[in-house]
N, C-alpha and C. Protein backbone atom coordinates (compact mmCIF):
# COMPACT_ATOMS: atom_id res chain seq x y z
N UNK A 1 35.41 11.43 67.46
CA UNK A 1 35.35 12.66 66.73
C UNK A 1 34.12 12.63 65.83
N UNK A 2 33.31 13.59 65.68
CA UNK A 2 32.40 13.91 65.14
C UNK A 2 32.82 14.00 63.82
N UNK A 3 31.93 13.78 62.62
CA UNK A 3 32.15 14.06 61.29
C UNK A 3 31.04 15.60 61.31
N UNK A 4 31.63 16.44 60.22
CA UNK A 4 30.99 17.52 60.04
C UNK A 4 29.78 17.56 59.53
N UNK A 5 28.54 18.04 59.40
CA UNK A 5 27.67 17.44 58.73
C UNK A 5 27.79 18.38 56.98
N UNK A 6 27.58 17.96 56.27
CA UNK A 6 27.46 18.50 55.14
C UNK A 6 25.61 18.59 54.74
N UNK A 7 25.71 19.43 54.14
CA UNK A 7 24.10 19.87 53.48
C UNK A 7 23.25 19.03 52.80
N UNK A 8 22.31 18.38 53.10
CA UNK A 8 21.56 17.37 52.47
C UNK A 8 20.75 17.46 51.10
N UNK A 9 20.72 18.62 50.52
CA UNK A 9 20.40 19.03 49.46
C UNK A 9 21.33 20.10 48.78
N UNK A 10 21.03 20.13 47.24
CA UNK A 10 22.15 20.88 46.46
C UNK A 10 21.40 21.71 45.65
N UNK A 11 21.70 22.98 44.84
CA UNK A 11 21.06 23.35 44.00
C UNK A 11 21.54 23.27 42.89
N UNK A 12 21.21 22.57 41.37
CA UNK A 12 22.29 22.53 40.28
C UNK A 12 21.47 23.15 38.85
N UNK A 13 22.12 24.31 38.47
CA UNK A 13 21.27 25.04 37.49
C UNK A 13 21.69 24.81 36.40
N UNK A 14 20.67 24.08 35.45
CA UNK A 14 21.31 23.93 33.83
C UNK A 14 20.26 24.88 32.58
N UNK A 15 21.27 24.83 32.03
CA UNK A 15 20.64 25.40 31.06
C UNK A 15 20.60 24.93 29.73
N UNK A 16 19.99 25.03 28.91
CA UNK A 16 19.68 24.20 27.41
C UNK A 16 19.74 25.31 26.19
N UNK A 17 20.31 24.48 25.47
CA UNK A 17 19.99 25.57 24.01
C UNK A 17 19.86 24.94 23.33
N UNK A 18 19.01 25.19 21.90
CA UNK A 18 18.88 24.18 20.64
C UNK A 18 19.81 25.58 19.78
N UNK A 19 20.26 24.89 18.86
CA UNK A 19 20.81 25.56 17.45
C UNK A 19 20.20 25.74 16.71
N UNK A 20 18.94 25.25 17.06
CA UNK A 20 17.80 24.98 15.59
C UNK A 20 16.89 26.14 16.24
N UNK A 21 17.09 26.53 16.97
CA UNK A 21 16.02 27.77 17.81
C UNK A 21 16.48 29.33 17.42
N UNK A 22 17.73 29.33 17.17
CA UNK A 22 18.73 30.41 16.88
C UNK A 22 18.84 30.66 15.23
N UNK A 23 18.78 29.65 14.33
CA UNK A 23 19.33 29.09 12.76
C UNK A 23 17.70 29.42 12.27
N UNK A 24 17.62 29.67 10.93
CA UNK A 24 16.76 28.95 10.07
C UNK A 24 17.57 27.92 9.11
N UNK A 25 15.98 26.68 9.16
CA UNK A 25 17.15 25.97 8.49
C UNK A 25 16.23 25.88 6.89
N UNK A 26 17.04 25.10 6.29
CA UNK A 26 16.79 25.81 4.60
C UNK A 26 17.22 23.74 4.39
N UNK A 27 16.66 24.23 2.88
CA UNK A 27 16.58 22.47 2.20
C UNK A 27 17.35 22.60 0.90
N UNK A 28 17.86 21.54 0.53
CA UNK A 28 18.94 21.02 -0.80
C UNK A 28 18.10 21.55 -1.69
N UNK A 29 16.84 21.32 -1.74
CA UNK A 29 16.14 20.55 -2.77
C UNK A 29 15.12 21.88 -3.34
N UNK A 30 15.48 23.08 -2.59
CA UNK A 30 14.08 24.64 -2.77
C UNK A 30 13.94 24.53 -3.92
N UNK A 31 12.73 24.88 -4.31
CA UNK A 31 12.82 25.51 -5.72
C UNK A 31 13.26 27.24 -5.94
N UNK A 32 13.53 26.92 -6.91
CA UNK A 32 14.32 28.88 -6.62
C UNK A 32 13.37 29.16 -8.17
N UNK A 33 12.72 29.99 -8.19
CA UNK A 33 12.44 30.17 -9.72
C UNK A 33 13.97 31.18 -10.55
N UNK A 34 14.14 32.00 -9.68
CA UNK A 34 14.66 33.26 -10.19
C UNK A 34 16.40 32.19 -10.43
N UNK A 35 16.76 31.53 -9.83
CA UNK A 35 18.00 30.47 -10.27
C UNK A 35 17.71 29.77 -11.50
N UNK A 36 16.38 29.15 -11.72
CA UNK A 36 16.24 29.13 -13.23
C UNK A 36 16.24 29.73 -14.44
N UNK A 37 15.96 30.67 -13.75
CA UNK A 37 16.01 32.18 -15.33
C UNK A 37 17.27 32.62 -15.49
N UNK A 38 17.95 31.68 -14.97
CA UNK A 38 19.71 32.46 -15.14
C UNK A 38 20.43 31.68 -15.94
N UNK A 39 21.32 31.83 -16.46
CA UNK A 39 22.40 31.21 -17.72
C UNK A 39 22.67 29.67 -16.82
N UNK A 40 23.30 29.53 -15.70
CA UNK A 40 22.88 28.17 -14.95
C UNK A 40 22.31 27.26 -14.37
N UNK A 41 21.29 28.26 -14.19
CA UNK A 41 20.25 27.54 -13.90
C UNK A 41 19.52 26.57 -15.15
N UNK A 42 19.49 27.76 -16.59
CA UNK A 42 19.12 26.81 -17.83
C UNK A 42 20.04 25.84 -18.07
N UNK A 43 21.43 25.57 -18.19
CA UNK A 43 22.44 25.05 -18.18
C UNK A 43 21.98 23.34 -16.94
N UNK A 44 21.52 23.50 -16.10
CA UNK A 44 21.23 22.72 -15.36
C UNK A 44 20.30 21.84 -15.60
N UNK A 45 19.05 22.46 -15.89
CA UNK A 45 18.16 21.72 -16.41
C UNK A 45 18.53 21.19 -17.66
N UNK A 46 18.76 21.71 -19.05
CA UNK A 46 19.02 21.26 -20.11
C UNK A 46 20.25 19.62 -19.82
N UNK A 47 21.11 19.87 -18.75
CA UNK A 47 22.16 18.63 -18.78
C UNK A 47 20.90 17.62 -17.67
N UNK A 48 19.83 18.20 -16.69
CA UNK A 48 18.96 17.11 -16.53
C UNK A 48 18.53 16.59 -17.76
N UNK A 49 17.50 17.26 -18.48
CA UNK A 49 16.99 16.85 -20.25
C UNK A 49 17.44 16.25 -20.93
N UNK A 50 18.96 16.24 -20.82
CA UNK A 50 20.20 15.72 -21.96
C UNK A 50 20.48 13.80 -20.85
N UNK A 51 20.57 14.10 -20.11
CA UNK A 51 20.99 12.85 -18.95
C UNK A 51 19.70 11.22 -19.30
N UNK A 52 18.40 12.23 -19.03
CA UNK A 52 17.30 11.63 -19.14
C UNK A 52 17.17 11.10 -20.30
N UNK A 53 17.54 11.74 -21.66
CA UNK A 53 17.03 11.16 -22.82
C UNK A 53 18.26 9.94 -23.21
N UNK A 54 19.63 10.19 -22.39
CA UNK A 54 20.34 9.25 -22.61
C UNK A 54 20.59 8.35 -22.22
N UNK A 55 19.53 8.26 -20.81
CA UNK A 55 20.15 7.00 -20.18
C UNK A 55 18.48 5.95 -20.70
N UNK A 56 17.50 6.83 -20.80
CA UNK A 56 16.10 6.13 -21.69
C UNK A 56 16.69 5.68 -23.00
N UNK A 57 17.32 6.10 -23.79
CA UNK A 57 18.12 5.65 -24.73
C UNK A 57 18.68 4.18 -24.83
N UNK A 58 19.70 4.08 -23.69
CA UNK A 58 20.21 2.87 -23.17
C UNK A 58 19.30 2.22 -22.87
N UNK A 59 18.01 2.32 -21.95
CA UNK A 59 17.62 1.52 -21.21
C UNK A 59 16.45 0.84 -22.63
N UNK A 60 16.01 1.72 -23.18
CA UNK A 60 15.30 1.18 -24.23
C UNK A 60 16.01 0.52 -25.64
N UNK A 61 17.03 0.81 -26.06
CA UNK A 61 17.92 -0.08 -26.52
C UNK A 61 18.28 -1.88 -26.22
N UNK A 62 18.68 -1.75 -25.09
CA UNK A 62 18.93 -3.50 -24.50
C UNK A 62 17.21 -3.66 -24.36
N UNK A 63 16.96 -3.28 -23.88
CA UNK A 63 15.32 -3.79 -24.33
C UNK A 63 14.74 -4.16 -25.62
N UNK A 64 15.14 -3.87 -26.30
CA UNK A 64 14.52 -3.97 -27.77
C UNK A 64 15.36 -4.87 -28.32
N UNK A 65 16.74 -4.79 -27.60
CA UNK A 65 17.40 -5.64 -28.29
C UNK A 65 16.97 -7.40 -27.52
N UNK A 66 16.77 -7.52 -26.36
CA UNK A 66 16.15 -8.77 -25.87
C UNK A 66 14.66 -9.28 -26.20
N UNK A 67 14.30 -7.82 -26.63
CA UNK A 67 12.66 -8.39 -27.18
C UNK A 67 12.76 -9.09 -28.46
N UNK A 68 13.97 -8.68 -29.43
CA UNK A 68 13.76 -8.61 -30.82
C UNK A 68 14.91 -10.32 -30.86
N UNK A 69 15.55 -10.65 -29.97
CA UNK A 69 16.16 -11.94 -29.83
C UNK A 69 14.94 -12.99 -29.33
N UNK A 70 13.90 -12.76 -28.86
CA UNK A 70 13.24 -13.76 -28.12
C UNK A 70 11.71 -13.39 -28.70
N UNK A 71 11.90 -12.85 -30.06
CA UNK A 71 11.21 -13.38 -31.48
C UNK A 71 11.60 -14.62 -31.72
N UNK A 72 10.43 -15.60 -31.88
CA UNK A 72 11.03 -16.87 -32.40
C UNK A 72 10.69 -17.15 -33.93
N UNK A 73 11.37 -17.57 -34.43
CA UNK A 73 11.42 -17.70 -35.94
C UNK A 73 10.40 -18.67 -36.59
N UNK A 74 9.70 -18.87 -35.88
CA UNK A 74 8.46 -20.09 -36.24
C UNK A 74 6.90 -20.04 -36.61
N UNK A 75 6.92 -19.90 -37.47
CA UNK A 75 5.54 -18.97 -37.82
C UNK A 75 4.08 -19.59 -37.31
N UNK A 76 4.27 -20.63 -36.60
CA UNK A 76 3.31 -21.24 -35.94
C UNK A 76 3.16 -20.94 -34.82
N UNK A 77 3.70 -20.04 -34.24
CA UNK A 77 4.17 -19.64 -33.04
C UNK A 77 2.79 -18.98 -32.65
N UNK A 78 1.92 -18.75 -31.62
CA UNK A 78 0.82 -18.48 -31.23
C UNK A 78 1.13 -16.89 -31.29
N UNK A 79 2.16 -16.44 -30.34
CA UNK A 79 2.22 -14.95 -30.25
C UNK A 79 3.25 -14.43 -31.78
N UNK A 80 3.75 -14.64 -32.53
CA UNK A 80 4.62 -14.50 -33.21
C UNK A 80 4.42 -12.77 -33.85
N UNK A 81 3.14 -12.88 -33.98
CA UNK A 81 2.29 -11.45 -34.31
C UNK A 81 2.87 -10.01 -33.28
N UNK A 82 2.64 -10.62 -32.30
CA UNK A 82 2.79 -10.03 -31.02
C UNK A 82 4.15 -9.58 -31.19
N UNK A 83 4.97 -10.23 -30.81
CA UNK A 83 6.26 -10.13 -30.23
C UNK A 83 6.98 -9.31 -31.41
N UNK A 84 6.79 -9.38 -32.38
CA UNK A 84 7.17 -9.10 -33.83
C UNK A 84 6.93 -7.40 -33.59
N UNK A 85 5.20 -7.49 -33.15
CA UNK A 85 5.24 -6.07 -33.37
C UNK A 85 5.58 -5.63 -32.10
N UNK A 86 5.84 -5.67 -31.05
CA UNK A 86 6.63 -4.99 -29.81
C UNK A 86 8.49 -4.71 -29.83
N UNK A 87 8.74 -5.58 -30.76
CA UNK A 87 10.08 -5.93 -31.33
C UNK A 87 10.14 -4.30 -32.26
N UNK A 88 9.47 -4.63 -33.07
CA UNK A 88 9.29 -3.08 -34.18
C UNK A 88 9.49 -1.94 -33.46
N UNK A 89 7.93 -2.00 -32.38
CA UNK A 89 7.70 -0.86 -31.70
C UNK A 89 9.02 -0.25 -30.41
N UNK A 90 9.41 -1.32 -30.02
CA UNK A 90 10.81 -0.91 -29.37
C UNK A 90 11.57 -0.40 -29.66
N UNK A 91 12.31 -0.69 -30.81
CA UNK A 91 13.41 -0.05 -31.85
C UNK A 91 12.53 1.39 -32.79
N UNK A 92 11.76 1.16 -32.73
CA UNK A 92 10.96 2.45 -32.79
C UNK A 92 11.52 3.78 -31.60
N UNK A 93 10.52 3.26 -30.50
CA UNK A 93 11.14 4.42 -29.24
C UNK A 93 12.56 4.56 -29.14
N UNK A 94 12.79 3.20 -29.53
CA UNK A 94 15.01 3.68 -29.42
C UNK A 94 15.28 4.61 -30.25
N UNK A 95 14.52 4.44 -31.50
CA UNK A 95 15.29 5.92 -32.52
C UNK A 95 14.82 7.12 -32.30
N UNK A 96 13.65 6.88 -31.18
CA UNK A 96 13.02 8.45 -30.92
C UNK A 96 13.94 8.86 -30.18
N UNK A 97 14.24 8.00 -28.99
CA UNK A 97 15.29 8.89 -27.94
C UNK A 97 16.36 9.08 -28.07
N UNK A 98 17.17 8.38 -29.46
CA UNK A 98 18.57 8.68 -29.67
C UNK A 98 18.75 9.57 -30.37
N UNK A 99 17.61 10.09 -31.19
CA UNK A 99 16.94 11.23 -31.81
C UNK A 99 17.08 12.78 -30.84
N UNK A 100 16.16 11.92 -29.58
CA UNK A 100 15.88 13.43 -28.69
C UNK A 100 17.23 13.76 -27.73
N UNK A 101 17.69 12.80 -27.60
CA UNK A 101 19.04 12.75 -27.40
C UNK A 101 20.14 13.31 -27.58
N UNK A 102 20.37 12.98 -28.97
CA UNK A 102 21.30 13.94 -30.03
C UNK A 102 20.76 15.71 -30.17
N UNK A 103 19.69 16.09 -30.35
CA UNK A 103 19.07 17.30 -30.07
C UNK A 103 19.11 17.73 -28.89
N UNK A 104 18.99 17.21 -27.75
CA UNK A 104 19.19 17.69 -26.56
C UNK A 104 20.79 18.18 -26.19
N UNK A 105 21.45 17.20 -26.91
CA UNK A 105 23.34 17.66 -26.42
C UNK A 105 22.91 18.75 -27.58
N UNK A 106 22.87 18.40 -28.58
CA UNK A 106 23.24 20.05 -29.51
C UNK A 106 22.65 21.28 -28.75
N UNK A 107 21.41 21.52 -28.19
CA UNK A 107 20.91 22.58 -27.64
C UNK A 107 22.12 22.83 -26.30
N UNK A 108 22.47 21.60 -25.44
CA UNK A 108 23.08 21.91 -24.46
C UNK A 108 24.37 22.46 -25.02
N UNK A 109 25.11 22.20 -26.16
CA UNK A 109 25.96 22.02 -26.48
C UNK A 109 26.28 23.67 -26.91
N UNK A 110 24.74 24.21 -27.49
CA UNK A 110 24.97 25.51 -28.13
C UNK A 110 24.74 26.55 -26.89
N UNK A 111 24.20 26.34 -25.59
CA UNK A 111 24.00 27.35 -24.70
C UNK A 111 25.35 27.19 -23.90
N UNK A 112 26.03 26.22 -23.91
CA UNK A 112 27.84 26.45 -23.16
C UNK A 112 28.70 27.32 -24.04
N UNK A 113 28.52 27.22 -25.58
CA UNK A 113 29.44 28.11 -26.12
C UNK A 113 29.10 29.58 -25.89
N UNK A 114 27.47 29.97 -25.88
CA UNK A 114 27.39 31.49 -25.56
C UNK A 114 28.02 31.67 -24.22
């Protein structure tokens, strides 16, 4: 018995689509001006402003506080000059930013109650 022959070639039609061809796509990160000029948008930035001066706060704090420990008490000390005054100048910037800090929550503090 003969086998039937079947067709030695096929035709197979595909088709493709992207989603990204159909979509625009858009980013986290736009700048929007007109979202800034709005009650949340200021609200947003001001708690960036407020975040920044507090965590520079911290970070310059333990700093000043390891500079001002590893002053050595020995007045023969070659750098003693040095370290003394970076010790100063540290605790310096700490009271600026705990300063800008505290002003920054009050401003944030006064645009949530309006």
């Amino acid at each position: 018995m003969e086998e039937p022959q079947r067709p030695r070639s096929h035709t197979v039609t595909t088709t493709a689509s992207s989603f990204a061809e159909n979509s625009t796509s858009s980013s986290s990160f736009a700048y929007d001006r007109e979202f800034l000029r709005t009650l949340p948008g200021l609200l947003i930035v001001a708690e960036i402003g407020l975040c920044f001066n507090s965590s520079a706060f911290v970070l310059y704090l333990s700093a000043a506080v390891v500079d001002a420990s590893s002053v050595s008490p020995e007045r023969d000390s070659h750098n003693f000059n040095s370290w003394a005054a970076s010790s100063f100048f540290a605790f310096l910037v700490t009271i600026c930013y705990a300063g800008n800090t505290y002003f920054s929550f009050i401003a944030w503090r006064s645009r949530t109650v309006q």
